[in-house]
Protein backbone atom coordinates (compact mmCIF):
# COMPACT_ATOMS: atom_id res chain seq x y z
CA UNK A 1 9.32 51.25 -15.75
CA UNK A 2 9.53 47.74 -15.43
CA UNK A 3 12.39 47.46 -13.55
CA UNK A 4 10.75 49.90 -11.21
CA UNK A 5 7.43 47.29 -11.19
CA UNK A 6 9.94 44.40 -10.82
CA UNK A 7 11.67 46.49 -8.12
CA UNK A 8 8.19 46.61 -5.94
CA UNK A 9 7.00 42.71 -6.37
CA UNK A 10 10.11 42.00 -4.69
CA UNK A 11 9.84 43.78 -2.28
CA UNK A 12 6.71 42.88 -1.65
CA UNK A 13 7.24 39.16 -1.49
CA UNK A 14 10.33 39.82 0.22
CA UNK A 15 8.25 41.53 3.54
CA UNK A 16 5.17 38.84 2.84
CA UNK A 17 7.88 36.10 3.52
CA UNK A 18 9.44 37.87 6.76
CA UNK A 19 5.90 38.57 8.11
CA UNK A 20 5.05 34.73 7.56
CA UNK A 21 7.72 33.58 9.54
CA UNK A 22 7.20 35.68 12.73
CA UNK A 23 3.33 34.44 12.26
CA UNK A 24 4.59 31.02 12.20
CA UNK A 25 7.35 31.91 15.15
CA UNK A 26 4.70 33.56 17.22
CA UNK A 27 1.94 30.82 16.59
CA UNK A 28 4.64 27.71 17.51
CA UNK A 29 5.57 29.68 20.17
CA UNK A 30 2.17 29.85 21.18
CA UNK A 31 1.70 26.29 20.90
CA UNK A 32 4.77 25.14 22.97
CA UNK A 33 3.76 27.60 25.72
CA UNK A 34 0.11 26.16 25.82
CA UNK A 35 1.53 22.19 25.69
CA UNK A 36 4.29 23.26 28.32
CA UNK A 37 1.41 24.85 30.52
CA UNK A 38 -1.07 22.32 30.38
CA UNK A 39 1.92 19.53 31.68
CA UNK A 40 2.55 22.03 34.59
CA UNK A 41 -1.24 22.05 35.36
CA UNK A 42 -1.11 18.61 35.19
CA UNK A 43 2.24 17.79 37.29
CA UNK A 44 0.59 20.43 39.85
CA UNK A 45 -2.69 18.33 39.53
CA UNK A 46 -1.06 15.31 40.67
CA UNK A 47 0.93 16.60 43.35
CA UNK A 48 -2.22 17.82 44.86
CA UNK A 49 -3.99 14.47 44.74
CA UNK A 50 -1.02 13.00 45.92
CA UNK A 51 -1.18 14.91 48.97
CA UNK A 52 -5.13 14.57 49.58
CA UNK A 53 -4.74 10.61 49.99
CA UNK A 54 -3.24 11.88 53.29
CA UNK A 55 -6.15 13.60 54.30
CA UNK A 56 -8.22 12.96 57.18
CA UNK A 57 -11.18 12.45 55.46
CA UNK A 58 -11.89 9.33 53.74
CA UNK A 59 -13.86 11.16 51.32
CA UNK A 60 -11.17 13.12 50.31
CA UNK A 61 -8.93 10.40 49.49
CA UNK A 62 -11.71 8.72 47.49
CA UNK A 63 -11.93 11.53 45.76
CA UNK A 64 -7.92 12.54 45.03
CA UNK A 65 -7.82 8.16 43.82
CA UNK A 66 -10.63 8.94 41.42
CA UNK A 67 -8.94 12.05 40.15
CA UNK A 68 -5.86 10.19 39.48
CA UNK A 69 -7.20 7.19 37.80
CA UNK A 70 -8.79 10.22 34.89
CA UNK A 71 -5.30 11.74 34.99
CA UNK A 72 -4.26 8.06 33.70
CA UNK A 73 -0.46 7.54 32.81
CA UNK A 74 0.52 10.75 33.12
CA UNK A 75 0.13 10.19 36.75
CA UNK A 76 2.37 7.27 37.23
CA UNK A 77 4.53 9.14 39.54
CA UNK A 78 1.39 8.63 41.94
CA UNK A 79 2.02 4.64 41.82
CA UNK A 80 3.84 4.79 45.33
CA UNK A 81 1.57 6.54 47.12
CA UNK A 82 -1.39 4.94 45.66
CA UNK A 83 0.10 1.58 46.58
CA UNK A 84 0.61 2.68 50.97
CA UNK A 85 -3.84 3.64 50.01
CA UNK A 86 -4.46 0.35 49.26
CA UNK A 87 -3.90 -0.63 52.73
CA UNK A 88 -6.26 2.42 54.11
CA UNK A 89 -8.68 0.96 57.21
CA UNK A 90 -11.60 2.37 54.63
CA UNK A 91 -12.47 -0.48 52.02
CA UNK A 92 -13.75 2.49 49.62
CA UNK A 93 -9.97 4.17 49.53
CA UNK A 94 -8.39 0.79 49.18
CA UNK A 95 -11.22 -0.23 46.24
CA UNK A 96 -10.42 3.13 44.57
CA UNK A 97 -6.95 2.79 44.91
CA UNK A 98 -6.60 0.19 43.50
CA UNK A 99 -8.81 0.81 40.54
CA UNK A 100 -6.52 4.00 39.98
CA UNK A 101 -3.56 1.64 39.76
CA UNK A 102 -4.94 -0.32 36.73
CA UNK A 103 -5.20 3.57 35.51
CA UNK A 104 -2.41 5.06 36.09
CA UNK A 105 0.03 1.76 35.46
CA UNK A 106 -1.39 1.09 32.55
CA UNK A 107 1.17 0.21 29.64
CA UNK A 108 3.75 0.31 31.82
CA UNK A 109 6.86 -1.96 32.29
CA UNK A 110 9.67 -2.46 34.28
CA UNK A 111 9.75 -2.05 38.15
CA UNK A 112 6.78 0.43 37.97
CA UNK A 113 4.98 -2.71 36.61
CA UNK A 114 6.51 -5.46 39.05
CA UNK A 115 5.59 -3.57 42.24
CA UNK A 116 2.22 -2.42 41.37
CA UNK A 117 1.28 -5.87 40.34
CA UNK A 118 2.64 -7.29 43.84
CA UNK A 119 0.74 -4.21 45.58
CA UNK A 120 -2.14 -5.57 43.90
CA UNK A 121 -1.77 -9.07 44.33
CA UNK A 122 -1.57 -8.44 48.29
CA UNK A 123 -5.53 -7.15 48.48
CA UNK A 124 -6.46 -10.92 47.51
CA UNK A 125 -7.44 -11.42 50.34
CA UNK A 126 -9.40 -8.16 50.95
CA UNK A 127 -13.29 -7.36 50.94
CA UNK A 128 -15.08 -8.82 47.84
CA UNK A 129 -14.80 -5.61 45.83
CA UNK A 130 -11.48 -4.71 46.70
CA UNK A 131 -9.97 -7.59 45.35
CA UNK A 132 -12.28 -7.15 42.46
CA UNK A 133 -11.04 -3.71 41.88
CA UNK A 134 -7.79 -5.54 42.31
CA UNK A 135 -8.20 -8.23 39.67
CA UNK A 136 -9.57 -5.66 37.36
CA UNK A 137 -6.27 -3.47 37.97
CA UNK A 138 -3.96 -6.26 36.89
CA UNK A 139 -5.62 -6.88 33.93
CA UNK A 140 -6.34 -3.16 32.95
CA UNK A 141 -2.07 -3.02 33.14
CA UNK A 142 -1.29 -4.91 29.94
CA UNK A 143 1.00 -7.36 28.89
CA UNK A 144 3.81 -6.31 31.11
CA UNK A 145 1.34 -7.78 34.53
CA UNK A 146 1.68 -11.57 33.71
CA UNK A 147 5.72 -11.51 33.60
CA UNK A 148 5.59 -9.71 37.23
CA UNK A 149 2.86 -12.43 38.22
CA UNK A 150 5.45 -15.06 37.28
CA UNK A 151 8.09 -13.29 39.11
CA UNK A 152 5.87 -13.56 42.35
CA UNK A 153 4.99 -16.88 42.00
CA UNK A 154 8.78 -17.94 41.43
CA UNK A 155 9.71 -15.90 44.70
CA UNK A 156 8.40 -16.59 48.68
CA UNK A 157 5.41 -14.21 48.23
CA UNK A 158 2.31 -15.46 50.77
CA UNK A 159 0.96 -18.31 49.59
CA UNK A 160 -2.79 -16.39 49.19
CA UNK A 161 -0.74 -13.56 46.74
CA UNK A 162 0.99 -16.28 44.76
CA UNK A 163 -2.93 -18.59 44.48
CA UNK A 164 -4.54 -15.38 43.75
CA UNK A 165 -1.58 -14.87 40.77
CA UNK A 166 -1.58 -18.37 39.54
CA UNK A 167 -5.80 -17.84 38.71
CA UNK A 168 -5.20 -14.58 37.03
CA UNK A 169 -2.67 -15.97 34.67
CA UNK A 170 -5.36 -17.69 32.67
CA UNK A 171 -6.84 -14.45 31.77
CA UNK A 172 -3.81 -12.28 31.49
CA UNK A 173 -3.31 -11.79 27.59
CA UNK A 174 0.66 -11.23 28.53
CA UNK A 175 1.03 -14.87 29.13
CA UNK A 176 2.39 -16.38 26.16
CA UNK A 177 3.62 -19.33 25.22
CA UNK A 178 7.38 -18.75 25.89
CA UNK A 179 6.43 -17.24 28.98
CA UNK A 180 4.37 -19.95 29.63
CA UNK A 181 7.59 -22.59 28.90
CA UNK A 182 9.50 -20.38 31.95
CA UNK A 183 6.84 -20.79 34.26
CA UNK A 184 6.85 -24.56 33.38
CA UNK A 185 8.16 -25.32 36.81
CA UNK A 186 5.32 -24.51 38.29
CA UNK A 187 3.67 -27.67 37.53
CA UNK A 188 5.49 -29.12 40.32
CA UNK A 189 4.79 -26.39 42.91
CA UNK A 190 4.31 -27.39 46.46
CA UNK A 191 0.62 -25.88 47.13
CA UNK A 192 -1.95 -27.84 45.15
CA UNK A 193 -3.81 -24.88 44.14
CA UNK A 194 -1.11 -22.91 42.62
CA UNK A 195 -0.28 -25.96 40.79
CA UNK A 196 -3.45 -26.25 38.88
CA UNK A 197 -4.31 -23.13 38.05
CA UNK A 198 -1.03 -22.48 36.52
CA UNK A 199 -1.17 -26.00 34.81
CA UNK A 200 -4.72 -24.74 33.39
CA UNK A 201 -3.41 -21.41 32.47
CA UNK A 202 -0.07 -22.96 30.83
CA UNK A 203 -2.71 -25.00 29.38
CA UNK A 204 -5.22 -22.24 27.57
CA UNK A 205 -2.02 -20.22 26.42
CA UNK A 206 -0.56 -23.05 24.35
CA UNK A 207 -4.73 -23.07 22.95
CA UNK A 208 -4.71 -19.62 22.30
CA UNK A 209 -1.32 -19.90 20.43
CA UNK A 210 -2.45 -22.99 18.43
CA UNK A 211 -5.52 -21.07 16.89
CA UNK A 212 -3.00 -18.73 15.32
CA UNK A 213 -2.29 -21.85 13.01
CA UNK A 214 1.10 -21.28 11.05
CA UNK A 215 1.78 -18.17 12.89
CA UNK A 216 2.61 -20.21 15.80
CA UNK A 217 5.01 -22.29 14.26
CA UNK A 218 7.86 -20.65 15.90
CA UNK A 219 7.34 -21.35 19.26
CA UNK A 220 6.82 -24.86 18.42
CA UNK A 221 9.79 -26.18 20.68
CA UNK A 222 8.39 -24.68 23.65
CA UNK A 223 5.11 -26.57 23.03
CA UNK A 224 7.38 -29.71 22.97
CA UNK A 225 8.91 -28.91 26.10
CA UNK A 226 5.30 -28.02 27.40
CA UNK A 227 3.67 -31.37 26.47
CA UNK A 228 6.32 -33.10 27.92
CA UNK A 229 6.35 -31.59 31.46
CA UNK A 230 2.81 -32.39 31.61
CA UNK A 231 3.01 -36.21 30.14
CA UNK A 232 5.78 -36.56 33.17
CA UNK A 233 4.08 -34.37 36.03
CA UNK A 234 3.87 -36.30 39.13
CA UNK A 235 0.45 -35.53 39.87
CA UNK A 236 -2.46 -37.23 38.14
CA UNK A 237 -4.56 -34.12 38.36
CA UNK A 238 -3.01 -32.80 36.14
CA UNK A 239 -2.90 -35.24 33.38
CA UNK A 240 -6.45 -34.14 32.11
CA UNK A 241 -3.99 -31.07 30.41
CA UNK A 242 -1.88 -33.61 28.72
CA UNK A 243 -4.29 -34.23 25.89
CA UNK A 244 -5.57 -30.50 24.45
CA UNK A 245 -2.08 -29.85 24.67
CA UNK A 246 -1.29 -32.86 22.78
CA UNK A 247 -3.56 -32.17 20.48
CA UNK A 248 -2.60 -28.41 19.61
CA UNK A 249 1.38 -30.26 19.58
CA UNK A 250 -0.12 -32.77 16.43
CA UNK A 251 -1.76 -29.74 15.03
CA UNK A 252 1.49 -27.33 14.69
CA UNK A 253 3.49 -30.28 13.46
CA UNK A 254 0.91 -31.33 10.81
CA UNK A 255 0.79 -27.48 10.05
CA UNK A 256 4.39 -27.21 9.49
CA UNK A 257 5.23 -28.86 6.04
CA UNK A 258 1.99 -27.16 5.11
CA UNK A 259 3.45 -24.12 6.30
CA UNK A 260 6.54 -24.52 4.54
CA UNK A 261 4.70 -25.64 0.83
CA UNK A 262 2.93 -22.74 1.39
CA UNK A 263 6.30 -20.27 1.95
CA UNK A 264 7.44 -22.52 -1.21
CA UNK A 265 4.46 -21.85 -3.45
CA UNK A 266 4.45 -17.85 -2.33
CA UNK A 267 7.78 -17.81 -3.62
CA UNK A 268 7.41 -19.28 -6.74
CA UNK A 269 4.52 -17.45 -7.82
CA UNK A 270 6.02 -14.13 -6.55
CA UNK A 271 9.03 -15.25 -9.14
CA UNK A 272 6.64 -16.26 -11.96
CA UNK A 273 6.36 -13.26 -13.86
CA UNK A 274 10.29 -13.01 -13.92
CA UNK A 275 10.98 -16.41 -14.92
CA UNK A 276 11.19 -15.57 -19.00
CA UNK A 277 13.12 -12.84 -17.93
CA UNK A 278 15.84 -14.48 -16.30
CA UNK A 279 15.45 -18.02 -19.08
CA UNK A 280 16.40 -15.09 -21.89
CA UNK A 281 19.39 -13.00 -19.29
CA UNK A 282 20.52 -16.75 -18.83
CA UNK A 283 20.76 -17.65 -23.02
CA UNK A 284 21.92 -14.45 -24.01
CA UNK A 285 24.73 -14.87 -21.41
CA UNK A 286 25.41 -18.35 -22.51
CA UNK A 287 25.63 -16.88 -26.18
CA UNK A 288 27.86 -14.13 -25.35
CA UNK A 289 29.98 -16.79 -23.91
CA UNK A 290 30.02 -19.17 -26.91
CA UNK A 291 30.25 -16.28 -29.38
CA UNK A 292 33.28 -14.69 -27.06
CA UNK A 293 34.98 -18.52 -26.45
CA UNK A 294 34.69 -19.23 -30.50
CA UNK A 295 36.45 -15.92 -31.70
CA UNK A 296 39.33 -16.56 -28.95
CA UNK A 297 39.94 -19.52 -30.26
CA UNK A 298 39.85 -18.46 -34.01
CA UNK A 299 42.48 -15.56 -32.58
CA UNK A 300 44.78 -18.35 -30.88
CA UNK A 301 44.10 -20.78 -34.69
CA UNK A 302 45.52 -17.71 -36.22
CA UNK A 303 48.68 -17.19 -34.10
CA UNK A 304 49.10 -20.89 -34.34
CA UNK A 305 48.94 -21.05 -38.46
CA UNK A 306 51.19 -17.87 -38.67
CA UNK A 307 54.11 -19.47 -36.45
CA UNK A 308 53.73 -22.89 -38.17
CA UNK A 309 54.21 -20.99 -41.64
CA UNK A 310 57.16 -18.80 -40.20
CA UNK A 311 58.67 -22.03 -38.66
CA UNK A 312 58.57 -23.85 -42.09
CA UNK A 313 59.76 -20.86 -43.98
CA UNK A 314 63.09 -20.89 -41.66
CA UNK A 315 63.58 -24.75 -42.62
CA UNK A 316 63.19 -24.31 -45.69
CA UNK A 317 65.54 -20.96 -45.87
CA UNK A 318 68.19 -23.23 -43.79
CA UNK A 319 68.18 -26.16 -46.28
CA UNK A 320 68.29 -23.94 -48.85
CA UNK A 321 71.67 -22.45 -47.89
CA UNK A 322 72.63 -25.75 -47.07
């Protein structure tokens, strides 16, 4: 009877399980089918914008930017043709263009980055809120925008792109330090206005990394290299950066001894509670040693006594016969 009871649990549990796992089969297929759905709605979305910033209607292609700046990301394949609407004649398709661009670039890097950014940077010189929308765009992109603004201002972009990227650099949060040592040679840039806002965006960078404190230390050298293109720059205009960054130099160096104590200290607390520890491993070894170094020589004693006695015993033997 039992057995028979025993017999039917299994059973049981045994069908329970199977039943489970088609459940959970069923419900991930579910799942996959929904996720794998909703990307093809989306994918079809964007193809359909896509195609309405043809349209005839301005309206339309207002409408199909907008769209695709809530799509976000997921649209990026939309960068291209979002980039040939920001020249539309209508300053409404070219303001929500570019709007969508910040959108739809946004965490982006690479050459998706690069030519969005110099899209952008060509609407400079557009109606007020187009190059608004513009300047909002680069921004909205990330960190990757201020390495592509430093890639058009080292190549022959027009000289309103490359003013229009030299003023945004001083608000880009991509523009670091290091980056900021590559771009160094635009302190001696041909066009006056490029030169100074770079010079006052090289400038707030090396600020921004100085109130970091010790956390800056490492980049350090390129704040050397920074202070001393502006103590040598040609032009005097620009000598009115030479002392913040100066001062943010004197800063990190007084900082780094502190630094260092500081590393020291950390250490030597963190080891504190082991110290006895390691003061009793260390003696014990040292008696182990003694202990093991005092019986090997008491062994060697030995063998030294016993052949000194066997040695005199044969002298003694060979007199004797003698």
């Amino acid at each position: 009877c039992s057995s028979d009871l025993y017999m039917r649990r299994s059973t049981r549990s045994v069908w329970i399980g199977l039943i489970l796992r088609v459940l959970g089969g069923a419900l991930l297929v579910a799942i996959q089918g929904t996720a794998n759905s909703q990307a093809t709605a989306t994918d079809r979305q964007v193809q359909d914008d896509i195609g309405s910033l043809s349209s005839k209607s301005w309206q339309v292609r207002v409408s199909a930017a907008q769209a695709l700046a809530k799509i976000g990301p997921a649209a990026i394949q939309a960068v291209p043709a979002l980039l040939q609407s920001t020249r539309d004649r209508y300053s409404g398709v070219r303001e929500a263009a570019a709007s969508a661009l910040g959108e739809v670039a946004r965490g982006s890097t690479g050459k998706v980055v690069s030519d969005t950014v110099s899209g952008l940077l060509g609407r400079c010189d557009d109606r007020p809120e187009v190059r608004s929308a513009a300047r909002a765009a680069i921004l909205r992109i990330g960190t990757g925008a201020a390495p592509a603004m430093v890639d058009v201002l080292r190549s022959n972009a027009e000289i309103t792109s490359r003013r229009f990227a030299a003023e945004l650099l001083a608000e880009a949060d991509g523009f670091t330090v290091g980056l900021a040592a590559d771009a160094a040679f635009l302190l001696n840039d041909l066009d006056n206005d490029v030169k100074s806002r770079s010079a006052a965006a090289i400038a707030r960078a090396v600020e921004q990394c100085a109130l970091l404190g010790s956390a800056c230390l490492p980049q350090l050298s390129a704040i050397r290299a920074l202070g001393k293109a502006f103590a040598t720059t040609s032009d005097p205009s620009l000598r009115q950066y030479e002392l913040p960054v100066e001062v943010c130099l004197r800063y990190l160096e007084f900082m780094a001894p502190v630094a260092a104590k500081t590393r020291y200290q950390s250490i030597t607390e963190a080891a504190a509670p082991y110290t006895t520890m390691v003061c009793i491993v260390a003696l014990l070894g040292v008696a182990v040693i003694l202990i093991w170094g005092h019986r090997t020589i008491q062994t060697k004693m030995g063998v030294i006594k016993e052949l000194d006695r066997e040695i005199r015993e044969s002298r003694e033997i060979g007199r004797a016969h003698v």
